[in-house]
C-alpha atoms as a PDB file:
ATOM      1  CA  UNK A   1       9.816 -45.988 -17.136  1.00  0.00           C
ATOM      2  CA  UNK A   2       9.143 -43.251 -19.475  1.00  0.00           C
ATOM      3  CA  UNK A   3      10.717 -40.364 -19.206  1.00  0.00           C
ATOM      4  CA  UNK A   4       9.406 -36.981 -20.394  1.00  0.00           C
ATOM      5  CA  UNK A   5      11.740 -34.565 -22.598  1.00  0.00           C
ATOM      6  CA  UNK A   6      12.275 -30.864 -22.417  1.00  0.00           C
ATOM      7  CA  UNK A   7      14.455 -29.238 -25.188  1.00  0.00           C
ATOM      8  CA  UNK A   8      17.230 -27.667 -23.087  1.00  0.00           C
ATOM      9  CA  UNK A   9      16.368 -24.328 -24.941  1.00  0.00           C
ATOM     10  CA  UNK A  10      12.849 -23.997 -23.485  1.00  0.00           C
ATOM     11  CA  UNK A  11      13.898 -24.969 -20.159  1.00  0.00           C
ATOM     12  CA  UNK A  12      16.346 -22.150 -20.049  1.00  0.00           C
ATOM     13  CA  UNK A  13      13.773 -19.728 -21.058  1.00  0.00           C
ATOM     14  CA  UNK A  14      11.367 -20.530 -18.737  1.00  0.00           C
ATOM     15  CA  UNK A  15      14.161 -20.363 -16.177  1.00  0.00           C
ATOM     16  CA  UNK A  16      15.060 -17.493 -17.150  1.00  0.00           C
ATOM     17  CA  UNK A  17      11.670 -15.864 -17.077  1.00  0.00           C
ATOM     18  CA  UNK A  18      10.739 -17.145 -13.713  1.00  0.00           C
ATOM     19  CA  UNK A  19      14.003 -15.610 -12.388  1.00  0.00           C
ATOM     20  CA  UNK A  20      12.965 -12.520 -14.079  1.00  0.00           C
ATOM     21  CA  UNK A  21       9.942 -12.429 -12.172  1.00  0.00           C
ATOM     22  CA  UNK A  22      11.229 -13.088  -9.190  1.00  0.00           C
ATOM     23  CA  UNK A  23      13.679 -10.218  -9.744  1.00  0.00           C
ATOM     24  CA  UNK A  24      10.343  -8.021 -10.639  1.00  0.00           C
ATOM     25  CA  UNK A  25       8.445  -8.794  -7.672  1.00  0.00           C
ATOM     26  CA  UNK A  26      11.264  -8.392  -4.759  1.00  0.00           C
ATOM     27  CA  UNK A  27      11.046  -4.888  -6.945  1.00  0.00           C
ATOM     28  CA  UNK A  28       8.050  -3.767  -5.564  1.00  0.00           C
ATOM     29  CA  UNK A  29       8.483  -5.169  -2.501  1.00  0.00           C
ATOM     30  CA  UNK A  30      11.735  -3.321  -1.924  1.00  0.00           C
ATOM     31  CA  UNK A  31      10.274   0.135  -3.444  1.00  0.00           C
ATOM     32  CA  UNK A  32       7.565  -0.502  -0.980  1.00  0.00           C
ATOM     33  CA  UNK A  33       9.846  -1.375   1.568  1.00  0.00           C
ATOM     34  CA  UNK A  34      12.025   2.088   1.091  1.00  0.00           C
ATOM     35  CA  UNK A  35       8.492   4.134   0.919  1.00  0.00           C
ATOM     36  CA  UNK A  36       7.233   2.325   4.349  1.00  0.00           C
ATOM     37  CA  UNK A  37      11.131   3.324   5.889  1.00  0.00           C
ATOM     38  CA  UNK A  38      10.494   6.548   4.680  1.00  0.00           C
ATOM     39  CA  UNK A  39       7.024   7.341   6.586  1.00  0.00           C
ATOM     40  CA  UNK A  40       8.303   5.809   9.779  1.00  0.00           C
ATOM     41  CA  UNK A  41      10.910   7.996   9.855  1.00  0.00           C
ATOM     42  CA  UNK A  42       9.293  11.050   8.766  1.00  0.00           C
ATOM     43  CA  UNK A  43       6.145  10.134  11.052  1.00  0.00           C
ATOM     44  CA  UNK A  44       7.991   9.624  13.933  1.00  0.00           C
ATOM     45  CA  UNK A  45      10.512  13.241  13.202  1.00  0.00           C
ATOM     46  CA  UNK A  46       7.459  15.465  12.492  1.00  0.00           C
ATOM     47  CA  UNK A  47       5.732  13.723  16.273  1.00  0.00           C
ATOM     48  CA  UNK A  48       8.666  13.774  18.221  1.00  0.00           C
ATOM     49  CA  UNK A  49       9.141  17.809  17.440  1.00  0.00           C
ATOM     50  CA  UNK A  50       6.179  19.808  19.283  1.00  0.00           C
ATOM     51  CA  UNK A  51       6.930  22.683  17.209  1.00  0.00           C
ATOM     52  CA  UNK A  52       5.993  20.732  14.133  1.00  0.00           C
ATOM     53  CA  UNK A  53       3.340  19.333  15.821  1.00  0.00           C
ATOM     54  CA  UNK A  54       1.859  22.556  16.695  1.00  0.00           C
ATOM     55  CA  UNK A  55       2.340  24.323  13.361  1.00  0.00           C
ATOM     56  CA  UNK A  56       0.544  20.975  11.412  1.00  0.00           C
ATOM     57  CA  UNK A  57      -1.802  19.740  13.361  1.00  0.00           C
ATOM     58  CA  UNK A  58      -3.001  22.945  15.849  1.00  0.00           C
ATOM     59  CA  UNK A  59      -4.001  24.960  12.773  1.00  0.00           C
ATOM     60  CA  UNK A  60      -5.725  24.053   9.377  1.00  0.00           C
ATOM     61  CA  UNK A  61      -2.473  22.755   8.089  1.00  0.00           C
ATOM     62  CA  UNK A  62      -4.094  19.627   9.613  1.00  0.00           C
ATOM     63  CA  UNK A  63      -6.778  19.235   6.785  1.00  0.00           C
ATOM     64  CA  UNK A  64      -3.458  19.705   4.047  1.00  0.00           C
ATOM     65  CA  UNK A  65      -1.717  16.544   6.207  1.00  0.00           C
ATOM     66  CA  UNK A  66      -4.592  14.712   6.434  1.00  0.00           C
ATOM     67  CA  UNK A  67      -5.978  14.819   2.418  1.00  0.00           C
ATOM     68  CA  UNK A  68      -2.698  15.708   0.639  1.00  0.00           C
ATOM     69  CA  UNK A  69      -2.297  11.549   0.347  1.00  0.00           C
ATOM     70  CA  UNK A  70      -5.596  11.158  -1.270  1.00  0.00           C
ATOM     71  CA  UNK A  71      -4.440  14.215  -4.168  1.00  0.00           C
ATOM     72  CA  UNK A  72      -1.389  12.625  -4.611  1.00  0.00           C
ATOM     73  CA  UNK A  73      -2.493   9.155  -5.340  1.00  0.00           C
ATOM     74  CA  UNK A  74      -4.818  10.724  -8.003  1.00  0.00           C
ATOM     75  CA  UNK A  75      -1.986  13.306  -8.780  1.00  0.00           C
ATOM     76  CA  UNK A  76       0.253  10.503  -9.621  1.00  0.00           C
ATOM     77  CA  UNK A  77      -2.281   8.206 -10.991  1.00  0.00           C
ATOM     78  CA  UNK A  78      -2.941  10.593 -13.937  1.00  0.00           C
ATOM     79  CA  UNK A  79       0.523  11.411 -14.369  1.00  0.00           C
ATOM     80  CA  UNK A  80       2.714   8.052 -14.650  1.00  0.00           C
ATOM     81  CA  UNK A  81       2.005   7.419 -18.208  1.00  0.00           C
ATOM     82  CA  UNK A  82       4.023  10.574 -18.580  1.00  0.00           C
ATOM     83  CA  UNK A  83       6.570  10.213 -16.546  1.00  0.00           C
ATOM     84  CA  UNK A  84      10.334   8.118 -16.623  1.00  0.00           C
ATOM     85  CA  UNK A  85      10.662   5.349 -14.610  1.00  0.00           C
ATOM     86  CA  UNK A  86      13.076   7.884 -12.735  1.00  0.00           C
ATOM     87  CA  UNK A  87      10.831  10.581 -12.002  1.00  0.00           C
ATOM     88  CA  UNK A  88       8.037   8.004 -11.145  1.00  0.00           C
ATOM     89  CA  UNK A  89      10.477   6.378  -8.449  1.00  0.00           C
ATOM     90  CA  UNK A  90      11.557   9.582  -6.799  1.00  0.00           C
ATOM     91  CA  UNK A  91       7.375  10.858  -6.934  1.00  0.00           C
ATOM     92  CA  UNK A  92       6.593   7.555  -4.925  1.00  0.00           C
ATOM     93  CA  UNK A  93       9.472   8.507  -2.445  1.00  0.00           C
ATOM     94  CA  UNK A  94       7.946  11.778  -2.042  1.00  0.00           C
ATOM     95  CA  UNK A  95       4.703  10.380  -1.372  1.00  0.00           C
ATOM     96  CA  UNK A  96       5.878   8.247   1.294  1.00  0.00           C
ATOM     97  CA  UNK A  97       7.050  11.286   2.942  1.00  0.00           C
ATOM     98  CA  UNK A  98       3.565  13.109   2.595  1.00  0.00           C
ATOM     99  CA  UNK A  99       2.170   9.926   4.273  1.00  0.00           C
ATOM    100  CA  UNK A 100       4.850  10.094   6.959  1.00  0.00           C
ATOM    101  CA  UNK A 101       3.841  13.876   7.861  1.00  0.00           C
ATOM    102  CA  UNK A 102      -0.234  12.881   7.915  1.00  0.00           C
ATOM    103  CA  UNK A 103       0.144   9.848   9.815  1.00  0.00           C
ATOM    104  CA  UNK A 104       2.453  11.703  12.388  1.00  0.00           C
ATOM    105  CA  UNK A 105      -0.436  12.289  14.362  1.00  0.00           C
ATOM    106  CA  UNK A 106      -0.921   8.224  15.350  1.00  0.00           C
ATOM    107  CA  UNK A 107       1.780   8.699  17.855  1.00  0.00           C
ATOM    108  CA  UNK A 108       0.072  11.633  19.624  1.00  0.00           C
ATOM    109  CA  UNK A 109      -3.349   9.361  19.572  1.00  0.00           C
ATOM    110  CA  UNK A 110      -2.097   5.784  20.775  1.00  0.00           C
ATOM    111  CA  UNK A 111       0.788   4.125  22.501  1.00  0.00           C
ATOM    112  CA  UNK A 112       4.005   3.319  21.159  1.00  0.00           C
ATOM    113  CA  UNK A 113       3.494  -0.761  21.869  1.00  0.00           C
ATOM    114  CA  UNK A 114       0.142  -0.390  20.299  1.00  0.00           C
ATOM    115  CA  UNK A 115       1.419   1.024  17.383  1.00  0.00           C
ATOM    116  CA  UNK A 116       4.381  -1.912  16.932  1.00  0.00           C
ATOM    117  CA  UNK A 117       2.193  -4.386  17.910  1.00  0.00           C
ATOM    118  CA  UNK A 118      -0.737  -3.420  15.437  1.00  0.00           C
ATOM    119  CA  UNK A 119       1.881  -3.305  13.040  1.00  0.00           C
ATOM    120  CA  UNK A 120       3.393  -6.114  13.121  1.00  0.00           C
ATOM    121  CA  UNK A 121      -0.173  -7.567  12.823  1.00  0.00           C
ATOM    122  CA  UNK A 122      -0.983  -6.115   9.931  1.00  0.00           C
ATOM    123  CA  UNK A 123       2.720  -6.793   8.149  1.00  0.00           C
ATOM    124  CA  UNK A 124       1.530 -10.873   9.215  1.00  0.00           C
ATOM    125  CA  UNK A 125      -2.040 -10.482   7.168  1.00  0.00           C
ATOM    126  CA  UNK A 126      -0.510  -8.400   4.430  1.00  0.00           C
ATOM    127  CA  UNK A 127       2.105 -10.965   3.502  1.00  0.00           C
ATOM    128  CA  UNK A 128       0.133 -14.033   4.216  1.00  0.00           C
ATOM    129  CA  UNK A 129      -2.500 -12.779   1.687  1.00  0.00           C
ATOM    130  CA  UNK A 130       0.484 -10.983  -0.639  1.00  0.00           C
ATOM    131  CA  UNK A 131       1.906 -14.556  -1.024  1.00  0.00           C
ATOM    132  CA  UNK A 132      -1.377 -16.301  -1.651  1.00  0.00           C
ATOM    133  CA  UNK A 133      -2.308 -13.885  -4.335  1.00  0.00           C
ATOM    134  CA  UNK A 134       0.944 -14.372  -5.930  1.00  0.00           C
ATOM    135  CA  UNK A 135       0.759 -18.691  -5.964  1.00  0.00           C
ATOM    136  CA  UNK A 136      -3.135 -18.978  -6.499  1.00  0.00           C
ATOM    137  CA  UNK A 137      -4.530 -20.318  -9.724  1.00  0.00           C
ATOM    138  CA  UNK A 138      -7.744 -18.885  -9.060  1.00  0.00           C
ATOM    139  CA  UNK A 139      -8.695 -15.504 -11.400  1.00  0.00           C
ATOM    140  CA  UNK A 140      -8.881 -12.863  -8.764  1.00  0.00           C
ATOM    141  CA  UNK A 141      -9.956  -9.913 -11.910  1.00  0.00           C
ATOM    142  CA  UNK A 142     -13.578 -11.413 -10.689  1.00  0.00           C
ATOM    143  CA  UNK A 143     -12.783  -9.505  -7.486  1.00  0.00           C
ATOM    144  CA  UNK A 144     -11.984  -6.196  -9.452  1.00  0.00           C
ATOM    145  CA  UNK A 145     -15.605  -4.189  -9.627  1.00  0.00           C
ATOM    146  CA  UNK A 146     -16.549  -5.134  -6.165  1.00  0.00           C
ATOM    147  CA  UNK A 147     -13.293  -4.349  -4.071  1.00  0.00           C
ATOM    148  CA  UNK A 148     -13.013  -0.998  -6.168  1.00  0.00           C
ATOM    149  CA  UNK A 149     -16.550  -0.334  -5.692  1.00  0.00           C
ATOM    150  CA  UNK A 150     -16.047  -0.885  -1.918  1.00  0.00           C
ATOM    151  CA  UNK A 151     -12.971   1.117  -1.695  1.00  0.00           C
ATOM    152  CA  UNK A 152     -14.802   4.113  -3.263  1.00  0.00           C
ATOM    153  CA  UNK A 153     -17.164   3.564  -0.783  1.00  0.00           C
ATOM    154  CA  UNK A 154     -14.965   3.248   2.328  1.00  0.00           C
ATOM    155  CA  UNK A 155     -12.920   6.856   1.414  1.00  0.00           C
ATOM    156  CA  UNK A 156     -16.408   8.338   0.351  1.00  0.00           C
ATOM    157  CA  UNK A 157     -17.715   7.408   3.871  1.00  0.00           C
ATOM    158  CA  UNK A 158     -14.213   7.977   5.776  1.00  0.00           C
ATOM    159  CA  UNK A 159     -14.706  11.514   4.353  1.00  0.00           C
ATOM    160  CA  UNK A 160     -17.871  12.165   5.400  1.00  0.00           C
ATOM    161  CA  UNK A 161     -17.307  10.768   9.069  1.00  0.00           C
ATOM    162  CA  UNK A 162     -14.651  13.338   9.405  1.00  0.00           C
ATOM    163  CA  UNK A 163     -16.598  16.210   9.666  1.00  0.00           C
ATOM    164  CA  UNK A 164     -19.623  13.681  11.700  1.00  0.00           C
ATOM    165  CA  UNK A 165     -17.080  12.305  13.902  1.00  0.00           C
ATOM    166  CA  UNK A 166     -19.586   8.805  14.457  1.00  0.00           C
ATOM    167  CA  UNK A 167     -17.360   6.197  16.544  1.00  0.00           C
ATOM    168  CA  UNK A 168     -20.308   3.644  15.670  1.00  0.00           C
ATOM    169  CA  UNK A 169     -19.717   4.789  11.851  1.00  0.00           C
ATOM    170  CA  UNK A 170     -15.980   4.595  12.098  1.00  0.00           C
ATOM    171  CA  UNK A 171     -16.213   0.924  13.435  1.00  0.00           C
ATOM    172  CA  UNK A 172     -18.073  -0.088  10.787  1.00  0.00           C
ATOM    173  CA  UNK A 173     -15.636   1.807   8.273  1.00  0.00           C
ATOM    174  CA  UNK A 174     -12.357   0.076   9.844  1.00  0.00           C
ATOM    175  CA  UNK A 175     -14.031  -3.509   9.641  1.00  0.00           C
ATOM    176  CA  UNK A 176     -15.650  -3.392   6.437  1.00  0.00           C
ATOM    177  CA  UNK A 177     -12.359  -1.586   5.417  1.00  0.00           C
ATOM    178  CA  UNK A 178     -10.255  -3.906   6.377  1.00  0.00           C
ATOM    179  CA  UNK A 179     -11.776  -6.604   4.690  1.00  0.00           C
ATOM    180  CA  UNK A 180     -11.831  -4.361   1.153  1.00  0.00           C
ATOM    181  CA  UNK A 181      -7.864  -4.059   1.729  1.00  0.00           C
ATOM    182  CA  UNK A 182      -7.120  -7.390   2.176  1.00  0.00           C
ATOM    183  CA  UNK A 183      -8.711  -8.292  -1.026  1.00  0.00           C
ATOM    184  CA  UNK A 184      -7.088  -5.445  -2.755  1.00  0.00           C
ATOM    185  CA  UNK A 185      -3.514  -6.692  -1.611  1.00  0.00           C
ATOM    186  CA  UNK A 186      -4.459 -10.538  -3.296  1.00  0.00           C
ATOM    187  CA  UNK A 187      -5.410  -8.968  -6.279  1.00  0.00           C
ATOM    188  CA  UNK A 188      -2.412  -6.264  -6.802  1.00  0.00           C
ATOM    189  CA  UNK A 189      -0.413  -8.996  -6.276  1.00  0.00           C
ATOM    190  CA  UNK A 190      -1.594 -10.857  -8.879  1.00  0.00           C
ATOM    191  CA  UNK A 191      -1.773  -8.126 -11.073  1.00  0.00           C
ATOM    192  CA  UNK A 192       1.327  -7.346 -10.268  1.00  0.00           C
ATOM    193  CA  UNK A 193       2.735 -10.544 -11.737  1.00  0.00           C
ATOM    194  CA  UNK A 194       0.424 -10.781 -14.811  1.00  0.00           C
ATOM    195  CA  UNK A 195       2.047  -7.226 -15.784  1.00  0.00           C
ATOM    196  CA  UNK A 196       5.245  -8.574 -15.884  1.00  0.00           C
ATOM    197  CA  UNK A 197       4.150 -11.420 -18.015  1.00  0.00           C
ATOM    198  CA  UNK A 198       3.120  -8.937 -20.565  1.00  0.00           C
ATOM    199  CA  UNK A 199       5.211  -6.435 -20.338  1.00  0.00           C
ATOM    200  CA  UNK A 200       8.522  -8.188 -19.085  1.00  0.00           C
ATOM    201  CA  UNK A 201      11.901  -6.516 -20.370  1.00  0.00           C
ATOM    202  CA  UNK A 202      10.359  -2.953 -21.204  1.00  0.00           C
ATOM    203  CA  UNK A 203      10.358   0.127 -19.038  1.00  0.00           C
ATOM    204  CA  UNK A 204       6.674  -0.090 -18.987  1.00  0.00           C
ATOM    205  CA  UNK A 205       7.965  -2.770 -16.664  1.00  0.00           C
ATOM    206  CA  UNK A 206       9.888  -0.435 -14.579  1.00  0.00           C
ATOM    207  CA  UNK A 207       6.895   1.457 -14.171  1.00  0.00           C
ATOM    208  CA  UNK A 208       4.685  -0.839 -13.578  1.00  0.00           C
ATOM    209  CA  UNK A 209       6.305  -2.293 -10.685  1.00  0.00           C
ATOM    210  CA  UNK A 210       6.250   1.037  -8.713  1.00  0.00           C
ATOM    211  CA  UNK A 211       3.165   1.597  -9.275  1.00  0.00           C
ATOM    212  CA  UNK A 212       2.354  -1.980  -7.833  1.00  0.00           C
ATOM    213  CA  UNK A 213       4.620  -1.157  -5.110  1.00  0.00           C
ATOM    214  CA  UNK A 214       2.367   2.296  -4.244  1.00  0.00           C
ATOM    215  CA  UNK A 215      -0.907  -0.105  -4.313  1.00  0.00           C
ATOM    216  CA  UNK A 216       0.519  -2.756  -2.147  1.00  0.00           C
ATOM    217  CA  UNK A 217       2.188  -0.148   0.287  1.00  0.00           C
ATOM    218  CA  UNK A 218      -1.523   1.880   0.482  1.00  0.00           C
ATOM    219  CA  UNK A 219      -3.483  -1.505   0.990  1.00  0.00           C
ATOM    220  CA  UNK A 220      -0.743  -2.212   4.159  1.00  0.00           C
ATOM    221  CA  UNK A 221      -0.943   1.309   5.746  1.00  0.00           C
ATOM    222  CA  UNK A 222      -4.848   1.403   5.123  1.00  0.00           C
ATOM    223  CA  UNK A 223      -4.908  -2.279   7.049  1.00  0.00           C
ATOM    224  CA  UNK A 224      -2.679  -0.936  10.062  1.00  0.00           C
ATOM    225  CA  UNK A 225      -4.595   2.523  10.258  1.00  0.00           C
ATOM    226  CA  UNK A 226      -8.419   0.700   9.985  1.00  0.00           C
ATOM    227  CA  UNK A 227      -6.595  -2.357  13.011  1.00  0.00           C
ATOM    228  CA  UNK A 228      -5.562   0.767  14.884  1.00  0.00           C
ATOM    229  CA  UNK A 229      -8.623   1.965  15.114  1.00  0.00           C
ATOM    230  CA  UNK A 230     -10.080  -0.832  15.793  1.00  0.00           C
ATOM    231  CA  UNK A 231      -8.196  -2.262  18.648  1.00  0.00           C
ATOM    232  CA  UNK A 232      -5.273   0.386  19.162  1.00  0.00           C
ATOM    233  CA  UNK A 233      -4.826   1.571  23.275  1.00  0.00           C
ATOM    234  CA  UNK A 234      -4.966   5.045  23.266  1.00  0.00           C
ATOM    235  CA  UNK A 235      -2.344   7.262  24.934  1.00  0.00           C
ATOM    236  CA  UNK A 236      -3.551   8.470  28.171  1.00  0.00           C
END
């Protein structure tokens, strides 16, 4: 039988790699992990305290909770190519906690069950379509102009339907929405990786890979937030 030969010296080096990326990838999934922690527990603090309640959401403080996200993403967007891998860690940590205080308001809206439950579902079609990204062959860049074209459209619209309160407009928001995040999370994973394959071993690496983890984390709190709306059971 013949048998096939691999210099020892190249099979090290692609072991090494691939144990590289697997160290780069449970990266951003543990920054994203820390950043999710970090809004539960500031979500459910800021709902659990009427005071806070009160003084955020009973006066225009609400509209600062509700778009201070949106200006950080774009805050920190413009900003990482500036920043350490440091100072770009600790700004996503902060973020998470801005999230935490806007989405505080979910627990005053819907039921606690609803809220694990809707969850959980959303953890199940984040990292089912996480994984595939990361193992398919297929080119997902193809995806690129269309799922960033629809997720201008979906904030553009979620915007607007703020001040027009439609629940016919919202429906179609969450569903198309949904769809639009789940695409994003297949191909931010798979960007994800092919940054590390270019820039593996640099602290553009480093940098990278929190600023995958801040995409992935957004795509899985937009997919709970759009389900919740969806098919949450409201409180009372």
């Amino acid at each position: 039988m013949e048998r096939i030969y691999q210099h020892p010296a190249a099979g090290s080096a692609a072991s090494q790699f691939d144990a590289g990326l697997r160290r780069h990838m449970l990266g951003i999934y543990r920054y994203m992990g820390i950043g999710l922690l970090i809004t539960a527990a500031v979500s459910m603090g800021v709902a659990s305290s009427p005071a806070l309640v009160a003084a955020i959401f009973g006066t225009p403080l609400k509209w600062v909770a509700m778009l201070a996200p949106l200006a950080f993403v774009f805050f920190f967007s413009f900003r990482i190519d500036r920043m350490t891998t440091a100072s770009a860690r600790t700004a996503f940590f902060a973020f998470s906690a801005v999230m935490g205080v806007s989405m505080a308001s979910i627990f005053l809206v819907f039921t606690g069950t609803s809220i694990a439950s809707t969850f959980l579902i959303a953890a199940i079609m984040f990292g089912g379509v996480s994984l595939w990204g990361y193992t398919t062959n297929r080119d997902l860049s193809r995806w690129s102009t269309f799922l960033v074209m629809g997720l201008i459209g979906v904030i553009a619209v979620s915007l607007v339907n703020i001040f027009l309160g439609s629940t016919i407009l919202q429906t179609a928001i969450s569903v198309i929405g949904v769809g639009v995040f789940i695409g994003l999370t297949a191909w931010d994973t798979q960007r994800a990786k092919s940054e590390y394959l270019s820039f593996a071993g640099t602290e553009q690496a480093e940098k990278l890979a929190v600023m995958s983890a801040l995409g992935l984390y957004l795509n899985l709190i937009n997919i709970f937030q759009l389900l919740l709306s969806l098919t949450g059971e409201r409180d009372g």
